[in-house]
PDBML (XML) file of the C-alpha atoms, coordinates in Angstrom:
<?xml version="1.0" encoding="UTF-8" ?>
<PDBx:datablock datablockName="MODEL"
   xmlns:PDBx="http://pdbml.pdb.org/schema/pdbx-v50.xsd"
   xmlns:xsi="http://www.w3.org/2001/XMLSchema-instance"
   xsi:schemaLocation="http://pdbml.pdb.org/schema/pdbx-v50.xsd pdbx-v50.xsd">
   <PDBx:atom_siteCategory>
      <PDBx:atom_site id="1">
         <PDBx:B_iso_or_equiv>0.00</PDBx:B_iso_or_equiv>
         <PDBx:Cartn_x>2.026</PDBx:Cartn_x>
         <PDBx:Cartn_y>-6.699</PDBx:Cartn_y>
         <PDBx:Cartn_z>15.383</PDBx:Cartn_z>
         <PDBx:auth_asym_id>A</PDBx:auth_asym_id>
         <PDBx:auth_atom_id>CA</PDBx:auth_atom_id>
         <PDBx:auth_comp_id>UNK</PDBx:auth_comp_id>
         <PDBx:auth_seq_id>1</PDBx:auth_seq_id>
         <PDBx:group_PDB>ATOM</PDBx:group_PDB>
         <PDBx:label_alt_id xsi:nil="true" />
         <PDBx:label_asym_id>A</PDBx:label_asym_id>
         <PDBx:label_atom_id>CA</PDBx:label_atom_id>
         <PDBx:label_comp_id>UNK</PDBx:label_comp_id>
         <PDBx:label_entity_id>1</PDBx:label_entity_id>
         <PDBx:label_seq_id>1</PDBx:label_seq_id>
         <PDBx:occupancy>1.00</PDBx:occupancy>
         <PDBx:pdbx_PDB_model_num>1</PDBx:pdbx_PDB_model_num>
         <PDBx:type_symbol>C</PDBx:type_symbol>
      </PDBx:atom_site>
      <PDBx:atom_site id="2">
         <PDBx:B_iso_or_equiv>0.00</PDBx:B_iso_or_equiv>
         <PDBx:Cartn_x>3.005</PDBx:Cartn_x>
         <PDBx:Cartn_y>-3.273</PDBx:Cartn_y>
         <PDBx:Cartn_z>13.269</PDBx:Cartn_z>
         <PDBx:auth_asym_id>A</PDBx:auth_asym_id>
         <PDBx:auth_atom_id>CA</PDBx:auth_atom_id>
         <PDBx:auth_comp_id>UNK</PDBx:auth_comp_id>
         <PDBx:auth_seq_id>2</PDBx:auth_seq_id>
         <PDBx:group_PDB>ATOM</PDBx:group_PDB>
         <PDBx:label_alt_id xsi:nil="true" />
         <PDBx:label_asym_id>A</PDBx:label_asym_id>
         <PDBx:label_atom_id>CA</PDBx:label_atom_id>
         <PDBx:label_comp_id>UNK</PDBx:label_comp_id>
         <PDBx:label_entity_id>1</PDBx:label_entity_id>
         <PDBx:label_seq_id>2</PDBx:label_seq_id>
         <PDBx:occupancy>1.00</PDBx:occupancy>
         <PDBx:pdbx_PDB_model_num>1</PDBx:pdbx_PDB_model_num>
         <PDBx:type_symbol>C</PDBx:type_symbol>
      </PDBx:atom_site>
      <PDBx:atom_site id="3">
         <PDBx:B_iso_or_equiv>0.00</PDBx:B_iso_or_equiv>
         <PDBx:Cartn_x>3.046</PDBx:Cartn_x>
         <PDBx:Cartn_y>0.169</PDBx:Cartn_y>
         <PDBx:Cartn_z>14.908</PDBx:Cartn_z>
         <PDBx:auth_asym_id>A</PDBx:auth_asym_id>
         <PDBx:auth_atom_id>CA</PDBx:auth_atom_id>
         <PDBx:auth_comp_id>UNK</PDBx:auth_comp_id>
         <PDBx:auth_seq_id>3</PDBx:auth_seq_id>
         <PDBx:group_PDB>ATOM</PDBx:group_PDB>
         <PDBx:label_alt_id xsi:nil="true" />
         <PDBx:label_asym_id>A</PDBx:label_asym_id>
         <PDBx:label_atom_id>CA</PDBx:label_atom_id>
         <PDBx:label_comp_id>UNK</PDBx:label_comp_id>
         <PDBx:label_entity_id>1</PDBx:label_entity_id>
         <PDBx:label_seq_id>3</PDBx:label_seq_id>
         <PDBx:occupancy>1.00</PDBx:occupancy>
         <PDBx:pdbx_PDB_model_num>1</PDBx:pdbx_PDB_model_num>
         <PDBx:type_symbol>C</PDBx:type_symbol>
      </PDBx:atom_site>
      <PDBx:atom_site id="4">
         <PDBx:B_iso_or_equiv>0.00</PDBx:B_iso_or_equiv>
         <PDBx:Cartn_x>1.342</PDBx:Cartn_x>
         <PDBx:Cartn_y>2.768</PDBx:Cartn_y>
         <PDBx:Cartn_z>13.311</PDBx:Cartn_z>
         <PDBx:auth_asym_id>A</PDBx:auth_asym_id>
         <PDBx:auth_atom_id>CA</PDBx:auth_atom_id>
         <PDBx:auth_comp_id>UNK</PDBx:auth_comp_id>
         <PDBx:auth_seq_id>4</PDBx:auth_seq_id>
         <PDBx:group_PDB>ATOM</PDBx:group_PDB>
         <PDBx:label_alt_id xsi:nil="true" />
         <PDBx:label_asym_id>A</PDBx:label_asym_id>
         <PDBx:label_atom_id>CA</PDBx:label_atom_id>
         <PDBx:label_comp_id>UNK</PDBx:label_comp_id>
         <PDBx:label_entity_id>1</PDBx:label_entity_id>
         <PDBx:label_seq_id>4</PDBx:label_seq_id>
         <PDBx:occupancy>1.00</PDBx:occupancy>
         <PDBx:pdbx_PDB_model_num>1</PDBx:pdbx_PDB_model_num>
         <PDBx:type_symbol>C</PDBx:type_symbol>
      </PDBx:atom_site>
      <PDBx:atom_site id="5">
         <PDBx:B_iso_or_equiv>0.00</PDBx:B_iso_or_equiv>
         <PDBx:Cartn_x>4.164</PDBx:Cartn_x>
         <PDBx:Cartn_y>3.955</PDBx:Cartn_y>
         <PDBx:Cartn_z>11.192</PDBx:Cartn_z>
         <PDBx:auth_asym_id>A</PDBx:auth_asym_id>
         <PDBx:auth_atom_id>CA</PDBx:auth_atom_id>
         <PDBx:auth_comp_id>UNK</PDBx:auth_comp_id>
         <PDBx:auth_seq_id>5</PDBx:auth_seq_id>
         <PDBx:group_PDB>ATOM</PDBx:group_PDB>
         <PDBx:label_alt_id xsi:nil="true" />
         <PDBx:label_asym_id>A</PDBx:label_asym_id>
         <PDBx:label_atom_id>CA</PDBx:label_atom_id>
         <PDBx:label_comp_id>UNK</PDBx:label_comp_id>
         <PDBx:label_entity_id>1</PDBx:label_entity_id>
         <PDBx:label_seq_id>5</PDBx:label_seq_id>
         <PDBx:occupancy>1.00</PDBx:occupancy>
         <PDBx:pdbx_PDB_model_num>1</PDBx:pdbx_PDB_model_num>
         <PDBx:type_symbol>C</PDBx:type_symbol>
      </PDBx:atom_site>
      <PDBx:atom_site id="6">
         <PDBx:B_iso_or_equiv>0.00</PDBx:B_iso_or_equiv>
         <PDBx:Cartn_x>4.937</PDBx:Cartn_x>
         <PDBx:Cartn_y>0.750</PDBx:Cartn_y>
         <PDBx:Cartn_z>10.539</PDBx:Cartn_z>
         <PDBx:auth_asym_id>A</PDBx:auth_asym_id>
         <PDBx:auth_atom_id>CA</PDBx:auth_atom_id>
         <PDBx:auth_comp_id>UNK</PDBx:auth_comp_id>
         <PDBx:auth_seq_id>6</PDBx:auth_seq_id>
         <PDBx:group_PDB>ATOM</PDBx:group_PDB>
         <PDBx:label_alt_id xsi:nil="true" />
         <PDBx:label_asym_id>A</PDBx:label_asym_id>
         <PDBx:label_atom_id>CA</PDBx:label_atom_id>
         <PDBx:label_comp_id>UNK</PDBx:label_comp_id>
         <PDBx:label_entity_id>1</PDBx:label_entity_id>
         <PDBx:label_seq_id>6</PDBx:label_seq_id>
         <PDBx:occupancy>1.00</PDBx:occupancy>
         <PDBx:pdbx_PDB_model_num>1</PDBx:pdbx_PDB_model_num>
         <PDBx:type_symbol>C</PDBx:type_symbol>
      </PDBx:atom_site>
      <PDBx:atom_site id="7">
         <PDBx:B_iso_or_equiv>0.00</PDBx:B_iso_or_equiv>
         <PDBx:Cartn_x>1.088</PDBx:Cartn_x>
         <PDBx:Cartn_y>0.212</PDBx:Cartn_y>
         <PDBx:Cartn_z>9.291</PDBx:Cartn_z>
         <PDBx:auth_asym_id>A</PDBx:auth_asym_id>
         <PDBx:auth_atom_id>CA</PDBx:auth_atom_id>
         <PDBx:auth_comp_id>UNK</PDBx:auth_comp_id>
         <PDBx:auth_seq_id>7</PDBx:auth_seq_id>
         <PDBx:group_PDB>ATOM</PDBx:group_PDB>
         <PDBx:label_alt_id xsi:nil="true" />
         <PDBx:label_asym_id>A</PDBx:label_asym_id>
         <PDBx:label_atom_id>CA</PDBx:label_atom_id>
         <PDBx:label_comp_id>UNK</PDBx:label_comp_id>
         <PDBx:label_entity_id>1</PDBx:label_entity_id>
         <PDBx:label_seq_id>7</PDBx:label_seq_id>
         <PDBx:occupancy>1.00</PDBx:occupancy>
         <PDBx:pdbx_PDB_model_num>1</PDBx:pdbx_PDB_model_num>
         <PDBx:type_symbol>C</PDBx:type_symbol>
      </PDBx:atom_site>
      <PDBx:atom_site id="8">
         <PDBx:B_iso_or_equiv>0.00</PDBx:B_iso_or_equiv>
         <PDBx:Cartn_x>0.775</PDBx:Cartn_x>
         <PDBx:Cartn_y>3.490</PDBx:Cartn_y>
         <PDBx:Cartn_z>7.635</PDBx:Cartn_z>
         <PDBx:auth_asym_id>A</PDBx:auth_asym_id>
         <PDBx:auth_atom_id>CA</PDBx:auth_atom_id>
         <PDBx:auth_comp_id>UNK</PDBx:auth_comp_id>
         <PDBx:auth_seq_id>8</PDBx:auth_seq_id>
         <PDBx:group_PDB>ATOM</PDBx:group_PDB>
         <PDBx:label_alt_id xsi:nil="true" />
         <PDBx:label_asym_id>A</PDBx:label_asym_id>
         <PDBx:label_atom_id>CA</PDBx:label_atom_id>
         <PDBx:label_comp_id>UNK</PDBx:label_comp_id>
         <PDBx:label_entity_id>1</PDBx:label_entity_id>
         <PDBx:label_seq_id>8</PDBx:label_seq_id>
         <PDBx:occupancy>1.00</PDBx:occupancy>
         <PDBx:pdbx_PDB_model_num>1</PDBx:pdbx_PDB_model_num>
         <PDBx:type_symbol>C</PDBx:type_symbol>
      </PDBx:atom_site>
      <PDBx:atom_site id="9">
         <PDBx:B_iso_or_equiv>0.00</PDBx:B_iso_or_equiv>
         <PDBx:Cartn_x>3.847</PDBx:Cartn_x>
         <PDBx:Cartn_y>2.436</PDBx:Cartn_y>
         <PDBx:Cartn_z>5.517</PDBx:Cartn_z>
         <PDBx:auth_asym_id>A</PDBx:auth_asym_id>
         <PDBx:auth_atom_id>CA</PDBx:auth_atom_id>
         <PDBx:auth_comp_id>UNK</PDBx:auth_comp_id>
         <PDBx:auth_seq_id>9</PDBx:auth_seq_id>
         <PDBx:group_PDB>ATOM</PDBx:group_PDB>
         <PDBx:label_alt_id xsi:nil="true" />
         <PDBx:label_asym_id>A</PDBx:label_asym_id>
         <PDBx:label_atom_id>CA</PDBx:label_atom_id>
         <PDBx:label_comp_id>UNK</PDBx:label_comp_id>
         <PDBx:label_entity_id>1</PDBx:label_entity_id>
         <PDBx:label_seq_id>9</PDBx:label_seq_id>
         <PDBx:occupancy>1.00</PDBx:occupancy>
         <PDBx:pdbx_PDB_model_num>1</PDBx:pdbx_PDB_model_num>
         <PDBx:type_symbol>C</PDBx:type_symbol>
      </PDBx:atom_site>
      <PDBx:atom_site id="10">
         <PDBx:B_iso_or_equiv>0.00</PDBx:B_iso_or_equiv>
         <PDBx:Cartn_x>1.955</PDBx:Cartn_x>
         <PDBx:Cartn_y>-0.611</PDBx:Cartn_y>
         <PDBx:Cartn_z>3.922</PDBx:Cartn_z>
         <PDBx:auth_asym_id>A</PDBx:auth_asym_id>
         <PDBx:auth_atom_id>CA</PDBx:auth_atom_id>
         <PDBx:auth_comp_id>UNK</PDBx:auth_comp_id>
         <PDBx:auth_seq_id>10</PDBx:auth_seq_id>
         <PDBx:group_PDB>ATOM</PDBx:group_PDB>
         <PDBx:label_alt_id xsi:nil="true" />
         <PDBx:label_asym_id>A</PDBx:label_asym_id>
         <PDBx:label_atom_id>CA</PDBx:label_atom_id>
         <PDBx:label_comp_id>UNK</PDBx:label_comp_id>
         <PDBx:label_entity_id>1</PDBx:label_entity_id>
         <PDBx:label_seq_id>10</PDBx:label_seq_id>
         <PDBx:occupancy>1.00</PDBx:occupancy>
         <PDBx:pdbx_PDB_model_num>1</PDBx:pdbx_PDB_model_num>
         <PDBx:type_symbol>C</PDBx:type_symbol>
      </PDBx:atom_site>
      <PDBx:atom_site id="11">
         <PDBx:B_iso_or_equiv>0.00</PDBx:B_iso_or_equiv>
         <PDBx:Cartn_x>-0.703</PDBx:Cartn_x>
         <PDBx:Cartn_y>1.250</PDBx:Cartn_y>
         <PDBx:Cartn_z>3.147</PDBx:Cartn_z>
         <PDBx:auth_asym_id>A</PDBx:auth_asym_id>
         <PDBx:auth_atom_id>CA</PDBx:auth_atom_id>
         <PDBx:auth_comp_id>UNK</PDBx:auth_comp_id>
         <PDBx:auth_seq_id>11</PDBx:auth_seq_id>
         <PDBx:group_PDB>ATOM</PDBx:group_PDB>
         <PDBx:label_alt_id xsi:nil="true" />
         <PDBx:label_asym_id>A</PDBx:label_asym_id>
         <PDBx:label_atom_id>CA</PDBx:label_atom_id>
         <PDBx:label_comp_id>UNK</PDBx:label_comp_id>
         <PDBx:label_entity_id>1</PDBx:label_entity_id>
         <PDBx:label_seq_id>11</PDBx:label_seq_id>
         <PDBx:occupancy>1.00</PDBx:occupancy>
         <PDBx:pdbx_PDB_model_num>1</PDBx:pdbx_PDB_model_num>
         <PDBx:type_symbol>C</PDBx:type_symbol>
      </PDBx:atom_site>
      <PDBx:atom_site id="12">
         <PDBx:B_iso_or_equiv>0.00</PDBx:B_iso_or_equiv>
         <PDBx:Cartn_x>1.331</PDBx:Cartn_x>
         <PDBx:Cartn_y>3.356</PDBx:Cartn_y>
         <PDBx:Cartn_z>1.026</PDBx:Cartn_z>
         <PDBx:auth_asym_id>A</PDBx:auth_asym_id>
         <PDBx:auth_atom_id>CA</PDBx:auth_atom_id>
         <PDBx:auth_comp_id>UNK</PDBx:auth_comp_id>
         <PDBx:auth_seq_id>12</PDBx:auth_seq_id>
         <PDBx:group_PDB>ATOM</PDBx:group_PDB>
         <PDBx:label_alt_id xsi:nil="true" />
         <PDBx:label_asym_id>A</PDBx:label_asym_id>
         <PDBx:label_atom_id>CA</PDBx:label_atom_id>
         <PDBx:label_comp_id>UNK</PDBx:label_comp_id>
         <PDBx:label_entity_id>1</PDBx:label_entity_id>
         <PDBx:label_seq_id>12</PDBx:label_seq_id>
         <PDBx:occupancy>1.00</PDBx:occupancy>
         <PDBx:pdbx_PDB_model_num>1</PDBx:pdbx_PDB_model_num>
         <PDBx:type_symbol>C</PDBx:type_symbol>
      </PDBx:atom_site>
      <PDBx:atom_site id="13">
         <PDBx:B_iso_or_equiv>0.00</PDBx:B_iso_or_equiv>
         <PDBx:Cartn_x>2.783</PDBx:Cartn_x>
         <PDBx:Cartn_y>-0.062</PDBx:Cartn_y>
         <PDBx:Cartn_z>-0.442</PDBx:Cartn_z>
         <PDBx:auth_asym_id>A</PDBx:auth_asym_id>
         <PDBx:auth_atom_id>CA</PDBx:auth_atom_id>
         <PDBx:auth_comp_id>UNK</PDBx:auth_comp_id>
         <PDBx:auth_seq_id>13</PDBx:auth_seq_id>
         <PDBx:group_PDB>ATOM</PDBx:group_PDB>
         <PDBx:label_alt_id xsi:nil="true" />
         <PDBx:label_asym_id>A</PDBx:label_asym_id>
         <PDBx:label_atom_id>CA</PDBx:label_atom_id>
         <PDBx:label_comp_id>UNK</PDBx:label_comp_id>
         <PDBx:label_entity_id>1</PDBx:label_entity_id>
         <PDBx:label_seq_id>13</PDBx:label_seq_id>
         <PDBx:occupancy>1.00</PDBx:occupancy>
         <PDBx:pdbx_PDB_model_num>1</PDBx:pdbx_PDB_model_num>
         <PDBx:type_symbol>C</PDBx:type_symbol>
      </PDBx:atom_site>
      <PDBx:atom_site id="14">
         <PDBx:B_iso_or_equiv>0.00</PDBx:B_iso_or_equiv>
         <PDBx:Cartn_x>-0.976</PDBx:Cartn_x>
         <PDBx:Cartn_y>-1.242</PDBx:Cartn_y>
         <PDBx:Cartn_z>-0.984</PDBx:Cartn_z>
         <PDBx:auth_asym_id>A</PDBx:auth_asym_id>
         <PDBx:auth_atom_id>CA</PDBx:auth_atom_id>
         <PDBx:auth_comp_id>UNK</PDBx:auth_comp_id>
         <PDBx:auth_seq_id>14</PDBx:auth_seq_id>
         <PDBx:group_PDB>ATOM</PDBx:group_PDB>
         <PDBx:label_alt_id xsi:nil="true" />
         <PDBx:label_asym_id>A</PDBx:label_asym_id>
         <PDBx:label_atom_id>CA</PDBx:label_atom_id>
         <PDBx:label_comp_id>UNK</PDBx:label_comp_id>
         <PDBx:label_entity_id>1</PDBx:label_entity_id>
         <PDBx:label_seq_id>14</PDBx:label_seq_id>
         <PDBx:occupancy>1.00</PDBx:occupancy>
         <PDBx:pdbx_PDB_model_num>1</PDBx:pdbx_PDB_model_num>
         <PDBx:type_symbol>C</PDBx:type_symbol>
      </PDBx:atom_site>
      <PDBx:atom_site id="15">
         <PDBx:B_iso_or_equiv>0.00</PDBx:B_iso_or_equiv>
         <PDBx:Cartn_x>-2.078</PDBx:Cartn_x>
         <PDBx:Cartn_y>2.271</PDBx:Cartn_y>
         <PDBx:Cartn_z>-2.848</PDBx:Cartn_z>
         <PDBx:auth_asym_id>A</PDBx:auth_asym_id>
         <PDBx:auth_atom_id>CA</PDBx:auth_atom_id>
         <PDBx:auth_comp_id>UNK</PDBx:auth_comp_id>
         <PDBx:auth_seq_id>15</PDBx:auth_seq_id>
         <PDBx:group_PDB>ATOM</PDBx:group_PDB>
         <PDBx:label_alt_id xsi:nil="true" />
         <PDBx:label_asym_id>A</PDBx:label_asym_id>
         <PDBx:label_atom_id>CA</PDBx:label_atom_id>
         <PDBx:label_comp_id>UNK</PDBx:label_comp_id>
         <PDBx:label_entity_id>1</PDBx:label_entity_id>
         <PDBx:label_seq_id>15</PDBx:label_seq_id>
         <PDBx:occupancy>1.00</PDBx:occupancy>
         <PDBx:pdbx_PDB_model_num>1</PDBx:pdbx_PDB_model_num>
         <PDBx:type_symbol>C</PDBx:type_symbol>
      </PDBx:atom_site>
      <PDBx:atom_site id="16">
         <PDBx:B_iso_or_equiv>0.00</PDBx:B_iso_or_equiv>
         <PDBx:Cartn_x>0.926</PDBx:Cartn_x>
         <PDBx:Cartn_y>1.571</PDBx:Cartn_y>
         <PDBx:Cartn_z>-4.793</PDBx:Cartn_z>
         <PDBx:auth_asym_id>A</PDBx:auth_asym_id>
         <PDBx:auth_atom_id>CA</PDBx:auth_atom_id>
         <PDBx:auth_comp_id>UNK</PDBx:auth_comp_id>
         <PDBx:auth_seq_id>16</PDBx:auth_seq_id>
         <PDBx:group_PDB>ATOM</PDBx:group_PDB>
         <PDBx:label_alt_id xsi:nil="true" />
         <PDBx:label_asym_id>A</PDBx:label_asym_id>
         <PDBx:label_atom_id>CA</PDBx:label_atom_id>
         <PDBx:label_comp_id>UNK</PDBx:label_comp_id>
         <PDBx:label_entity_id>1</PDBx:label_entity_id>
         <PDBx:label_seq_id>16</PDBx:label_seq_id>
         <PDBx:occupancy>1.00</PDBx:occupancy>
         <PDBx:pdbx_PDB_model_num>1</PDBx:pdbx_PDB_model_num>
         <PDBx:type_symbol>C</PDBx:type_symbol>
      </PDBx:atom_site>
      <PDBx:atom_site id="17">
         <PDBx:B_iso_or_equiv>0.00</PDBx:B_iso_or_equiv>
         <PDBx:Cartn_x>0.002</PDBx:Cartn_x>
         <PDBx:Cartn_y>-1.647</PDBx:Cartn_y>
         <PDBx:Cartn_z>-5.767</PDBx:Cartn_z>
         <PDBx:auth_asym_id>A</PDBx:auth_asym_id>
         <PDBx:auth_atom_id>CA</PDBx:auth_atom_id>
         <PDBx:auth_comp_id>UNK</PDBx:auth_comp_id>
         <PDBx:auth_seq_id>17</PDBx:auth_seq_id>
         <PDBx:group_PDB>ATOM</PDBx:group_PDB>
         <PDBx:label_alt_id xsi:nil="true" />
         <PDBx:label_asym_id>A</PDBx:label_asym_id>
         <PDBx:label_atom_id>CA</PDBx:label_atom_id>
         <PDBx:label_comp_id>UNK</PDBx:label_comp_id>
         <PDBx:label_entity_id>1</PDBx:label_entity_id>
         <PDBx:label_seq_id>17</PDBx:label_seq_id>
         <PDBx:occupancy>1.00</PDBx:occupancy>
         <PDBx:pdbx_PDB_model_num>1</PDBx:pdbx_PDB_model_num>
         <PDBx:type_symbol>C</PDBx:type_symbol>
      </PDBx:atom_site>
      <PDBx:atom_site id="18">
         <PDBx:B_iso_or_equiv>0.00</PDBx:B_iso_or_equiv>
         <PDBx:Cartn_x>-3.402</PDBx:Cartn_x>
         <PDBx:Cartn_y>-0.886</PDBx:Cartn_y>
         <PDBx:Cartn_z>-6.129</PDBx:Cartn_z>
         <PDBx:auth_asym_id>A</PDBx:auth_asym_id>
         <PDBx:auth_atom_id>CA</PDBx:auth_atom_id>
         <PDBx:auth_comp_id>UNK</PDBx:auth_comp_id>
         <PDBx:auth_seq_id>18</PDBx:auth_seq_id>
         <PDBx:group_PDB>ATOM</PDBx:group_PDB>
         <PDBx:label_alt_id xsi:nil="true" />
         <PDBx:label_asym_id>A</PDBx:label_asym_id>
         <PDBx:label_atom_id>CA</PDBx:label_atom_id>
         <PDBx:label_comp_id>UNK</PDBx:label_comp_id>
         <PDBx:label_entity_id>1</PDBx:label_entity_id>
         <PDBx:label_seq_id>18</PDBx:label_seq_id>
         <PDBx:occupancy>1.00</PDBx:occupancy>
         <PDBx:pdbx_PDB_model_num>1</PDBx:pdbx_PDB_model_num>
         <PDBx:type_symbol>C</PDBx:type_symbol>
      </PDBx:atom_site>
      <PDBx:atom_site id="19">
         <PDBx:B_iso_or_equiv>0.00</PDBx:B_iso_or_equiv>
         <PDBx:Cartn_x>-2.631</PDBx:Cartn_x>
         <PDBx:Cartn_y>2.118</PDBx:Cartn_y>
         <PDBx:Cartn_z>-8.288</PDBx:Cartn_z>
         <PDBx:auth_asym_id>A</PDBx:auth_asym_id>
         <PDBx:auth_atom_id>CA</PDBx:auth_atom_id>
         <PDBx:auth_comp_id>UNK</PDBx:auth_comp_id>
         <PDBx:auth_seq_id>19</PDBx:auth_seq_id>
         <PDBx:group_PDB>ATOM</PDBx:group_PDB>
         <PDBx:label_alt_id xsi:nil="true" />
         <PDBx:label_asym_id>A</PDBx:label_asym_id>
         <PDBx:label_atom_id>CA</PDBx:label_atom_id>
         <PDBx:label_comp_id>UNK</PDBx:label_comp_id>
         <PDBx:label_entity_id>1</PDBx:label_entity_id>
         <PDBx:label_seq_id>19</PDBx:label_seq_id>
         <PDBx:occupancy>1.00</PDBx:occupancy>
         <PDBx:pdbx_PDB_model_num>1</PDBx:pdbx_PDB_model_num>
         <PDBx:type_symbol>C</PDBx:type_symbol>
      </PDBx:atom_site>
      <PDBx:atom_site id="20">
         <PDBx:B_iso_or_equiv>0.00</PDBx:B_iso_or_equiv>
         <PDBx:Cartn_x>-0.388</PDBx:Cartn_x>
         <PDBx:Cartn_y>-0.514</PDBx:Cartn_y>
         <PDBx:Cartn_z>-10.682</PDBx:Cartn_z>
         <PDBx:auth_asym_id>A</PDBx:auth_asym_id>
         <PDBx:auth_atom_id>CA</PDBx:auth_atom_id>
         <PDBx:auth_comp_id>UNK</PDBx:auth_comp_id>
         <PDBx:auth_seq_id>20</PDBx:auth_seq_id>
         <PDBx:group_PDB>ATOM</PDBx:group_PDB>
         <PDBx:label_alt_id xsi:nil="true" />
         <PDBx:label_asym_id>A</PDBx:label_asym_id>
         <PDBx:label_atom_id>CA</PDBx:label_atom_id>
         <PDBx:label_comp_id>UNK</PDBx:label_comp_id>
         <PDBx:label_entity_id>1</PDBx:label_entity_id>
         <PDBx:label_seq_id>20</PDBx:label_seq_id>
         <PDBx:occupancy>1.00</PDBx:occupancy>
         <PDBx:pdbx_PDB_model_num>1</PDBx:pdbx_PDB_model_num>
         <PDBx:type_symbol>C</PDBx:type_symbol>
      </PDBx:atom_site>
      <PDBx:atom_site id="21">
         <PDBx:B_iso_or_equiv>0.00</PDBx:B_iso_or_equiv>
         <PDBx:Cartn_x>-3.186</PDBx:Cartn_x>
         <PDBx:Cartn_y>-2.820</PDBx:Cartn_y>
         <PDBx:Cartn_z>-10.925</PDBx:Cartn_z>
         <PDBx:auth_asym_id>A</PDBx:auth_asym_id>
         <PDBx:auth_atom_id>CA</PDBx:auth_atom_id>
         <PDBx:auth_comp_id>UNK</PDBx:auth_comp_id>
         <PDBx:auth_seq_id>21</PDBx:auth_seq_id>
         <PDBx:group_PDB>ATOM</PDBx:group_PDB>
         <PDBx:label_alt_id xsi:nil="true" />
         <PDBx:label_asym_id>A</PDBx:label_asym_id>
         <PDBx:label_atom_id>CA</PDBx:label_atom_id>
         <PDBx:label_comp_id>UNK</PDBx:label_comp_id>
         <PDBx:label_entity_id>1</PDBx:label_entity_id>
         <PDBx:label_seq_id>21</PDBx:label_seq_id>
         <PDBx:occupancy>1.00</PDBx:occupancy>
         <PDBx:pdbx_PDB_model_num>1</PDBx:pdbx_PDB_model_num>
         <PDBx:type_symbol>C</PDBx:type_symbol>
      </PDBx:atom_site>
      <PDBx:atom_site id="22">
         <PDBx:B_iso_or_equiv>0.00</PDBx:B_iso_or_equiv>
         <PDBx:Cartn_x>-5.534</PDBx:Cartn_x>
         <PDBx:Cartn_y>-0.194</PDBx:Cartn_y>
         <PDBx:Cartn_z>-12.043</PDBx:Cartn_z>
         <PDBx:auth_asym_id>A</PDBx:auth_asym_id>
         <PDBx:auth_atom_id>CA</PDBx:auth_atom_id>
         <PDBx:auth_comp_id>UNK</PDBx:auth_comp_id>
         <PDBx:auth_seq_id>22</PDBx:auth_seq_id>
         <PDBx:group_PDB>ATOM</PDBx:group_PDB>
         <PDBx:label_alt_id xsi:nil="true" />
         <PDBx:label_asym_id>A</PDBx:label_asym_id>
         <PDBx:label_atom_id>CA</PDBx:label_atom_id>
         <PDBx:label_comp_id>UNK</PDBx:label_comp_id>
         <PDBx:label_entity_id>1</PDBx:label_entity_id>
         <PDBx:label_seq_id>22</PDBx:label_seq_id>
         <PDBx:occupancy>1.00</PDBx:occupancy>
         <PDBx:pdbx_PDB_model_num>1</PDBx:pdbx_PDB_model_num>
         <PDBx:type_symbol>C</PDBx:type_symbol>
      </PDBx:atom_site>
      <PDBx:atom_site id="23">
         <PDBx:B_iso_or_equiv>0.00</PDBx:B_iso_or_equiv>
         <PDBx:Cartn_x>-2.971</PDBx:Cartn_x>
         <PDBx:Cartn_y>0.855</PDBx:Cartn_y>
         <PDBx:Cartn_z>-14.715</PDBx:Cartn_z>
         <PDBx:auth_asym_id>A</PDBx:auth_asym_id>
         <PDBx:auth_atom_id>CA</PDBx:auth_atom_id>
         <PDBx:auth_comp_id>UNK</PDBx:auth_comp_id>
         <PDBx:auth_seq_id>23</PDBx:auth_seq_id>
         <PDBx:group_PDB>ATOM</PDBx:group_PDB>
         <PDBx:label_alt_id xsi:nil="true" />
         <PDBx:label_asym_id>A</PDBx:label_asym_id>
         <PDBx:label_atom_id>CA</PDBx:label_atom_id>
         <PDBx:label_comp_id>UNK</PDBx:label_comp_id>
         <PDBx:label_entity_id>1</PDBx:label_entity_id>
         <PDBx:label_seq_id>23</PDBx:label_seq_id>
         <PDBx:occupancy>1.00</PDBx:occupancy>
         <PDBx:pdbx_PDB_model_num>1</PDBx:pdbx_PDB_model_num>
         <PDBx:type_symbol>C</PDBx:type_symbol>
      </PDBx:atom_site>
      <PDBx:atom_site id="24">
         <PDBx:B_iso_or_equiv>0.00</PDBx:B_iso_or_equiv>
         <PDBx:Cartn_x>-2.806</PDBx:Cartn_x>
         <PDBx:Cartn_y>-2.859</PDBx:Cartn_y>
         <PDBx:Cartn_z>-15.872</PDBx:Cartn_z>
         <PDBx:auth_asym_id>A</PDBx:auth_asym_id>
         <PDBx:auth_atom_id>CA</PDBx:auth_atom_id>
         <PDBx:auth_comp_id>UNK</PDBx:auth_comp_id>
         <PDBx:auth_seq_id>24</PDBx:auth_seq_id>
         <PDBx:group_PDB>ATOM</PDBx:group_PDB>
         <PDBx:label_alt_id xsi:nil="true" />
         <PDBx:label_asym_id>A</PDBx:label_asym_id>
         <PDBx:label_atom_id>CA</PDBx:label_atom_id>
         <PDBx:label_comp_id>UNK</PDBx:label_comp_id>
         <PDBx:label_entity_id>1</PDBx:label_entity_id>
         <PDBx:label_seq_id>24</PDBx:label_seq_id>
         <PDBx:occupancy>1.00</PDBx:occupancy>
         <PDBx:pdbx_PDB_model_num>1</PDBx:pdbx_PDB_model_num>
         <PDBx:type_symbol>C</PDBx:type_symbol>
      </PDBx:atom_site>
      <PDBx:atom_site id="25">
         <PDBx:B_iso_or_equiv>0.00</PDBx:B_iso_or_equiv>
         <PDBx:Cartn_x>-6.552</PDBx:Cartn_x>
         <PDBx:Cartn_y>-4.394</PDBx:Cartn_y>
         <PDBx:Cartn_z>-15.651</PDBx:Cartn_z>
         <PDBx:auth_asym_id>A</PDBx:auth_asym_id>
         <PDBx:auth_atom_id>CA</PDBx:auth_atom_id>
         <PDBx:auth_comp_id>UNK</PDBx:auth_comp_id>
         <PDBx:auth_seq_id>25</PDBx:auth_seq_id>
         <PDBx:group_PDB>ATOM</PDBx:group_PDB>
         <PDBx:label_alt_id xsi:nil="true" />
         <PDBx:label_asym_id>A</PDBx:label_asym_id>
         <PDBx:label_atom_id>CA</PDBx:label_atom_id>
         <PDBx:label_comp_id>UNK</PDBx:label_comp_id>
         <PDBx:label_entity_id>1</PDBx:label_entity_id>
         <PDBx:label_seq_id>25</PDBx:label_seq_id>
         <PDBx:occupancy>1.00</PDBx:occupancy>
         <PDBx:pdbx_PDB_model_num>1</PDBx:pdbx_PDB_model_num>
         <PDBx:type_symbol>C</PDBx:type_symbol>
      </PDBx:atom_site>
   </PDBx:atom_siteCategory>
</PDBx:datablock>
């Protein structure tokens, strides 16, 4: 149901978590 700013905002929140689990495992 996002829009695409909507979307492109959890990809940011998904790199971000990504990025944290790459720092921690």
């Amino acid at each position: 149901e996002a829009n695409d700013p909507e979307r492109r905002c959890i990809l940011n929140n998904a790199a971000a978590r990504r990025r944290d689990h790459l720092i921690k495992y």
